[in-house]
PDB file of N, CA and C in Angstrom:
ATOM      1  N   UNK A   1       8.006  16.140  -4.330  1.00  0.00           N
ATOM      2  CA  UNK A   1       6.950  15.139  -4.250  1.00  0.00           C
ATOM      3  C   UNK A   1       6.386  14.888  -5.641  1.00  0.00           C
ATOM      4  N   UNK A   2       6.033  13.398  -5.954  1.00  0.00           N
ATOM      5  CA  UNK A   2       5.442  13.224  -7.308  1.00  0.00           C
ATOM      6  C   UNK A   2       4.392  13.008  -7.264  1.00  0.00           C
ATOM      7  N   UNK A   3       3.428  12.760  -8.169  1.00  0.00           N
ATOM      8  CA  UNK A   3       2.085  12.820  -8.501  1.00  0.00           C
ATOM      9  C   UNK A   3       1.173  12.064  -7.625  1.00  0.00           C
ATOM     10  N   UNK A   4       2.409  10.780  -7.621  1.00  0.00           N
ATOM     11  CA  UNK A   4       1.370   9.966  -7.003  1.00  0.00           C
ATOM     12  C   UNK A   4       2.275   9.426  -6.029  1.00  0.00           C
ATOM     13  N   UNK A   5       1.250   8.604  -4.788  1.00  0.00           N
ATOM     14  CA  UNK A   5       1.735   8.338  -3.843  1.00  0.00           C
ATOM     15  C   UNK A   5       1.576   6.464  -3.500  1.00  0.00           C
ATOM     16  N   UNK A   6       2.714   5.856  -3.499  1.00  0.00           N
ATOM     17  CA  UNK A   6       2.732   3.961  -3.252  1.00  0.00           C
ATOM     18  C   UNK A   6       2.636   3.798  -2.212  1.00  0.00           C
ATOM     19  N   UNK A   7       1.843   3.046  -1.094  1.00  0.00           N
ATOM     20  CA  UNK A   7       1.960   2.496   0.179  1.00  0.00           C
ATOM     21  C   UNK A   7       1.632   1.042  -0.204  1.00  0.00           C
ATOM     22  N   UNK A   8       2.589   0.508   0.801  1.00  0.00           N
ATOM     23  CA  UNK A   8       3.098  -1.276   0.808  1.00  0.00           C
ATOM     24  C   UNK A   8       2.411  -1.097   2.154  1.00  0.00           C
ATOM     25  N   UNK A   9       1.524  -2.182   2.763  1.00  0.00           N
ATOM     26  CA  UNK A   9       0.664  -2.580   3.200  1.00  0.00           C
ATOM     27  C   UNK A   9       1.629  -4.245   3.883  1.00  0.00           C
ATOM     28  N   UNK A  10       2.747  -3.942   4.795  1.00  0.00           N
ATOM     29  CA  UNK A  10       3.419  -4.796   5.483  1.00  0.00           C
ATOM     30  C   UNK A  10       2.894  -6.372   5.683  1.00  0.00           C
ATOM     31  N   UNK A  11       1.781  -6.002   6.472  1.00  0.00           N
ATOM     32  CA  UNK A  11       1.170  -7.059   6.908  1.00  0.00           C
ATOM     33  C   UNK A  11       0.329  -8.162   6.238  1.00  0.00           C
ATOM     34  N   UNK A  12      -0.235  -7.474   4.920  1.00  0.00           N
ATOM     35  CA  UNK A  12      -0.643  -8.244   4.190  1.00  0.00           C
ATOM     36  C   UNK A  12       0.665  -8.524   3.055  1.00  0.00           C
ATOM     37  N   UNK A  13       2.031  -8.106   3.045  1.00  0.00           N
ATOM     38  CA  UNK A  13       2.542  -8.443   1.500  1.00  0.00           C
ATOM     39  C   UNK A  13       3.902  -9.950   2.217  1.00  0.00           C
ATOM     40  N   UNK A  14       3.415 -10.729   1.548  1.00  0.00           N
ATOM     41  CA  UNK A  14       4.317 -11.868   1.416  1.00  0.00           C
ATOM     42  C   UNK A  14       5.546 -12.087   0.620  1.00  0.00           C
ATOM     43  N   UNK A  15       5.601 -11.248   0.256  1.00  0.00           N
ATOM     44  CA  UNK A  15       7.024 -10.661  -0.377  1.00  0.00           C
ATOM     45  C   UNK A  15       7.559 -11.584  -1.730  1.00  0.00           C
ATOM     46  N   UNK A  16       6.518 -11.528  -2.149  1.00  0.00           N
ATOM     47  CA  UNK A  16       6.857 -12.086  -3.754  1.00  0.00           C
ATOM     48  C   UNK A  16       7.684 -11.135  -4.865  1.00  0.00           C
ATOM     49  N   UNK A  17       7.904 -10.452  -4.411  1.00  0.00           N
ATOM     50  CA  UNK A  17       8.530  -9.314  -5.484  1.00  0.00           C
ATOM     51  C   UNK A  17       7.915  -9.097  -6.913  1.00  0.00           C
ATOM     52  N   UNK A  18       7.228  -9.642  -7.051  1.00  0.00           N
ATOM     53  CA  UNK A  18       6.381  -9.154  -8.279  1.00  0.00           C
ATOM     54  C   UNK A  18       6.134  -7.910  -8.696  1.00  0.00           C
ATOM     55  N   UNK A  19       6.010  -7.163  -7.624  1.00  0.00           N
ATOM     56  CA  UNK A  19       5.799  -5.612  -8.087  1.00  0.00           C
ATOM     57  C   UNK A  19       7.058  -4.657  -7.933  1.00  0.00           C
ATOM     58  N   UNK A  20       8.353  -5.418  -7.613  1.00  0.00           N
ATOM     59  CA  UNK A  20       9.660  -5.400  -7.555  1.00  0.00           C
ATOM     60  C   UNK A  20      10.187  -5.239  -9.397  1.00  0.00           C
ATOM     61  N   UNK A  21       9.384  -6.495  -9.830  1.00  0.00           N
ATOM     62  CA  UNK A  21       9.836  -6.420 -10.939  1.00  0.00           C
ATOM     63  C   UNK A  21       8.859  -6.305 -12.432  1.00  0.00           C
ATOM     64  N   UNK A  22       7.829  -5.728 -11.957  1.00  0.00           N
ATOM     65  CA  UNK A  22       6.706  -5.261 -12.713  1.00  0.00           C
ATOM     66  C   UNK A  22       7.120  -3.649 -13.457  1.00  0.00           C
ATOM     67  N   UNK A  23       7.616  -2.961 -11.888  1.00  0.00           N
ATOM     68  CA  UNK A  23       7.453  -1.707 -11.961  1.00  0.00           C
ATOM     69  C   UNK A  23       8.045  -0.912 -12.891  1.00  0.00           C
ATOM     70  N   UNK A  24       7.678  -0.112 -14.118  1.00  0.00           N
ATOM     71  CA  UNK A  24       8.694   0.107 -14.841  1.00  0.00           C
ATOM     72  C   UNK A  24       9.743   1.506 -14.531  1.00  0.00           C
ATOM     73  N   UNK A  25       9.208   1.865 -13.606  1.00  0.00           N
ATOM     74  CA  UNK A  25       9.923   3.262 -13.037  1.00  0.00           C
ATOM     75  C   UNK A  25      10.996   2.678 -11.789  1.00  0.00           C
ATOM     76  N   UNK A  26      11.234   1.493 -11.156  1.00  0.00           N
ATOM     77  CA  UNK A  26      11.897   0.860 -10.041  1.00  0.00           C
ATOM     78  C   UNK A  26      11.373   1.787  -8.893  1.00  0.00           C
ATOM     79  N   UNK A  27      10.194   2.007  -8.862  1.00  0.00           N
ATOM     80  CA  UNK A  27       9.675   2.372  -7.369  1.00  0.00           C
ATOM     81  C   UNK A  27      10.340   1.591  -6.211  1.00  0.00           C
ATOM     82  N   UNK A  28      10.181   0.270  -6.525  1.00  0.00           N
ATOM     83  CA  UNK A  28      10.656  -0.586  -5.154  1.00  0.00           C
ATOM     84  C   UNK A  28      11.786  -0.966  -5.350  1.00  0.00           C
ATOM     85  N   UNK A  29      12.672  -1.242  -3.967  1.00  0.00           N
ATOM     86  CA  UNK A  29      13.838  -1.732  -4.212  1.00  0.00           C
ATOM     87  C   UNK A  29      13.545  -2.954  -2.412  1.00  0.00           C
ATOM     88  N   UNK A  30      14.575  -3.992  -2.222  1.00  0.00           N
ATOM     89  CA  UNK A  30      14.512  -4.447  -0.701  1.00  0.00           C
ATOM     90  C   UNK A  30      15.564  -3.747   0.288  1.00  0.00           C
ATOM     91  N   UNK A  31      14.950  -4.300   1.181  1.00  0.00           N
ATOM     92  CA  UNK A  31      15.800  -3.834   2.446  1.00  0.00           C
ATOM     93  C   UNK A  31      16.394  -4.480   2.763  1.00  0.00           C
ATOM     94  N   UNK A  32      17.938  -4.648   4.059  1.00  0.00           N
ATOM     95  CA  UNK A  32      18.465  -5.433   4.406  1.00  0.00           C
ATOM     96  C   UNK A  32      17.874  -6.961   4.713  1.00  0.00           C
ATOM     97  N   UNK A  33      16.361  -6.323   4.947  1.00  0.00           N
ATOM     98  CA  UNK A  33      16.063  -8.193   5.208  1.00  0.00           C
ATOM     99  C   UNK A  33      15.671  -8.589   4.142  1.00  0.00           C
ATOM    100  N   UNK A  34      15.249  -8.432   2.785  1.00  0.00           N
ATOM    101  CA  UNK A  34      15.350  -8.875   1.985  1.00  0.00           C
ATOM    102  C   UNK A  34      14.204  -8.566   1.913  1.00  0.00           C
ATOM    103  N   UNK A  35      13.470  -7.555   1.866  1.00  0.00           N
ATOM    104  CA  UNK A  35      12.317  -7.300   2.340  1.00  0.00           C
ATOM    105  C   UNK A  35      11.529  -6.348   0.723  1.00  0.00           C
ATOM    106  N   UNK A  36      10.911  -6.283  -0.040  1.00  0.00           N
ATOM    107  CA  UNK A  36      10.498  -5.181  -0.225  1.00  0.00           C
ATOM    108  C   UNK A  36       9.735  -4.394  -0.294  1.00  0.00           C
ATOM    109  N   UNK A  37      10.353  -2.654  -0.456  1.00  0.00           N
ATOM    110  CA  UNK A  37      10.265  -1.769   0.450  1.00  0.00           C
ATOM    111  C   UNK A  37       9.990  -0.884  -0.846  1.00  0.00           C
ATOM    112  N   UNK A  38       9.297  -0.261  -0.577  1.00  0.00           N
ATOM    113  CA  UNK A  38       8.740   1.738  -1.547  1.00  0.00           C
ATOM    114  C   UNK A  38      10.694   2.391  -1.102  1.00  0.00           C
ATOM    115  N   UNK A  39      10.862   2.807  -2.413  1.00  0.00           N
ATOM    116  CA  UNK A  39      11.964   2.915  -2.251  1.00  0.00           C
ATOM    117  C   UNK A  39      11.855   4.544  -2.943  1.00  0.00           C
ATOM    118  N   UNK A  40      11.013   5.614  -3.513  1.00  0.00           N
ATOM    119  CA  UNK A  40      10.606   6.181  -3.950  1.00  0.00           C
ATOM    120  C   UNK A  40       9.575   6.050  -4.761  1.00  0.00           C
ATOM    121  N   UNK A  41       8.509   7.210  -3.873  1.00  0.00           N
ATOM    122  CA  UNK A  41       7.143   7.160  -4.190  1.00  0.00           C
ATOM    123  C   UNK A  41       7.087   8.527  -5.584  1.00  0.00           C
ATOM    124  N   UNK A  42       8.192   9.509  -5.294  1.00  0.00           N
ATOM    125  CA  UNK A  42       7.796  10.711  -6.260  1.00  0.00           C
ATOM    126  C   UNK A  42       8.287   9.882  -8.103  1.00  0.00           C
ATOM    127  N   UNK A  43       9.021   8.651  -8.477  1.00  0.00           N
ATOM    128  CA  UNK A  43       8.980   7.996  -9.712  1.00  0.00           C
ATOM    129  C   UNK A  43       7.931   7.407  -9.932  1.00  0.00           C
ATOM    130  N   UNK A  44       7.179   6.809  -9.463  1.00  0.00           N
ATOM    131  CA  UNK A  44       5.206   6.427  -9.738  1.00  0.00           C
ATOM    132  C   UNK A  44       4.941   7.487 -10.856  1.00  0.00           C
ATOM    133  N   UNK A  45       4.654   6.802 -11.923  1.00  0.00           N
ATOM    134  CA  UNK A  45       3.793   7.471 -12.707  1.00  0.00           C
ATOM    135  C   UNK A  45       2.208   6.611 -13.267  1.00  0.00           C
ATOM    136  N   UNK A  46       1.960   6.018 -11.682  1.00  0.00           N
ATOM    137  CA  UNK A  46       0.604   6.035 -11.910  1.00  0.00           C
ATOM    138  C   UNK A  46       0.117   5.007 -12.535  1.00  0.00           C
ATOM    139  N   UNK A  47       0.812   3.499 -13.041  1.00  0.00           N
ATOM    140  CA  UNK A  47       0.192   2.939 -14.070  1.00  0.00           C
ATOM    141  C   UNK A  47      -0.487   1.684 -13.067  1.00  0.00           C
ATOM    142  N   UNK A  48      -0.029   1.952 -11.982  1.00  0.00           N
ATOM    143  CA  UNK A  48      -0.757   0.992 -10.919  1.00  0.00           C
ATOM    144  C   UNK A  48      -0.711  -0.569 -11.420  1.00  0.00           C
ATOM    145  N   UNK A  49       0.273  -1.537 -12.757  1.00  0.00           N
ATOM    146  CA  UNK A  49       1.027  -2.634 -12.325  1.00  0.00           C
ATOM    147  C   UNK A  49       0.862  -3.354 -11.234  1.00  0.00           C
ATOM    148  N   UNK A  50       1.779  -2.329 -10.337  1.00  0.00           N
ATOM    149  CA  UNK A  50       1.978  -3.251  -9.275  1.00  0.00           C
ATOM    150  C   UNK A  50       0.708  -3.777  -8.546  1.00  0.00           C
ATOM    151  N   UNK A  51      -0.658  -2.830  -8.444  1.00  0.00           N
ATOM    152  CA  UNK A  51      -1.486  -3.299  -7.714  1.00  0.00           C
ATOM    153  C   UNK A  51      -2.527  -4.452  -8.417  1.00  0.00           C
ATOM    154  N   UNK A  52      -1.626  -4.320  -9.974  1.00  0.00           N
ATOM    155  CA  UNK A  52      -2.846  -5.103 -10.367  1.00  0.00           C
ATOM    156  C   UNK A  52      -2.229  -6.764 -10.292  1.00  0.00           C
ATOM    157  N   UNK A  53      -1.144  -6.730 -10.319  1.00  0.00           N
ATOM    158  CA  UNK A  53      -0.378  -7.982 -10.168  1.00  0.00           C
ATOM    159  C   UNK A  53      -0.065  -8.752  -8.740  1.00  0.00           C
ATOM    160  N   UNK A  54      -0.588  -7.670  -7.905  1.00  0.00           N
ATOM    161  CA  UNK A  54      -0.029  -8.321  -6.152  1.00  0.00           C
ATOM    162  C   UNK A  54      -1.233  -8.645  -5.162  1.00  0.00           C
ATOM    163  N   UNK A  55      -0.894 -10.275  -5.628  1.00  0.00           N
ATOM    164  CA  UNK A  55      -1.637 -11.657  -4.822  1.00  0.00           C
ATOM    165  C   UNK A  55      -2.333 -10.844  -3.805  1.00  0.00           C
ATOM    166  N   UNK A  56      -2.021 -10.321  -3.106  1.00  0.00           N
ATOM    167  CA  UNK A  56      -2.594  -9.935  -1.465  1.00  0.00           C
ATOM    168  C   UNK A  56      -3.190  -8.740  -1.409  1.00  0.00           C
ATOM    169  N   UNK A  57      -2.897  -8.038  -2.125  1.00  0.00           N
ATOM    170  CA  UNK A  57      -3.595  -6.704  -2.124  1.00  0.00           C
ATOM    171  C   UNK A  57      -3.093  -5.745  -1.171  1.00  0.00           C
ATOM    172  N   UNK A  58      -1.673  -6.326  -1.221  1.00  0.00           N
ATOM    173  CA  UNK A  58      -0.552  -5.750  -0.760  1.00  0.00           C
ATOM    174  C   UNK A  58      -0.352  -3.803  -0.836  1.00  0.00           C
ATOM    175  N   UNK A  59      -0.762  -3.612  -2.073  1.00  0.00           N
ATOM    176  CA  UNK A  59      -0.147  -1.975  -2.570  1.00  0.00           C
ATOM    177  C   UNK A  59      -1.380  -0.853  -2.793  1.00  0.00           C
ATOM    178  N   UNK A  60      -1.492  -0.128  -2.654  1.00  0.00           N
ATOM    179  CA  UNK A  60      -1.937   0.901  -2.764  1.00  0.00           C
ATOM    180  C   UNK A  60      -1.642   2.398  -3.684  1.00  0.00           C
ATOM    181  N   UNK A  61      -2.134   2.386  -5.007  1.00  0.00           N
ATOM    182  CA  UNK A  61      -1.653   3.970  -5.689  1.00  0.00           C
ATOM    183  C   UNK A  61      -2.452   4.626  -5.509  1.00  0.00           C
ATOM    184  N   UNK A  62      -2.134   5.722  -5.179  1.00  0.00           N
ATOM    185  CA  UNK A  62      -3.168   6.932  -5.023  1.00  0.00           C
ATOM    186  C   UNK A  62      -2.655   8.770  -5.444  1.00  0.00           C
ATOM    187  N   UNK A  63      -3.275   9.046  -6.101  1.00  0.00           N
ATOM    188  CA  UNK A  63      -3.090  10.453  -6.734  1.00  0.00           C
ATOM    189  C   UNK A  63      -3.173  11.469  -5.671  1.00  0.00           C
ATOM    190  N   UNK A  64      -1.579  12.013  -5.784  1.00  0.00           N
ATOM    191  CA  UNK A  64      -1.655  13.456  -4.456  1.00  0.00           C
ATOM    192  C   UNK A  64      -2.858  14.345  -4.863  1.00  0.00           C
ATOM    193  N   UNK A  65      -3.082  14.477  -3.689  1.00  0.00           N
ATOM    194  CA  UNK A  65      -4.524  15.948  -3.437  1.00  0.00           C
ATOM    195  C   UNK A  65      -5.477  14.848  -3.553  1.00  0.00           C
ATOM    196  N   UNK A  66      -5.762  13.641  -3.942  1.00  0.00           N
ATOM    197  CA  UNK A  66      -6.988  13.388  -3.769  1.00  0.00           C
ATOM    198  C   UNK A  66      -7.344  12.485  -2.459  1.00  0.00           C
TER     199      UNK A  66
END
């Protein structure tokens, strides 16, 4: 497990991939539907990008133990 932990928030993300291609560690990758998906949460190192770039307020970083 890594430091920190990504949750994608389904219902609100419209699937712009922005944080697809923000991320500099490739946390996210898509799914068969073209979907994307937290593809590993333990490469997050925390710089939270993605949440600052995603329209909807789609993502969530949060530091294990807290």
């Amino acid at each position: 497990m890594g430091k920190f932990t990504v949750e994608l928030f389904r219902r609100f993300c419209k699937n712009c991939m922005l944080c697809l291609h923000i991320c500099p560690k490739s946390v996210f990758t898509t799914n068969e539907r073209a979907q994307v998906v937290v593809e590993d949460s333990s490469k997050c190192i925390g710089c939270k990008r993605c949440t600052e770039i995603c329209p909807d307020f789609a993502l969530e970083v949060s530091k294990n133990g807290d």
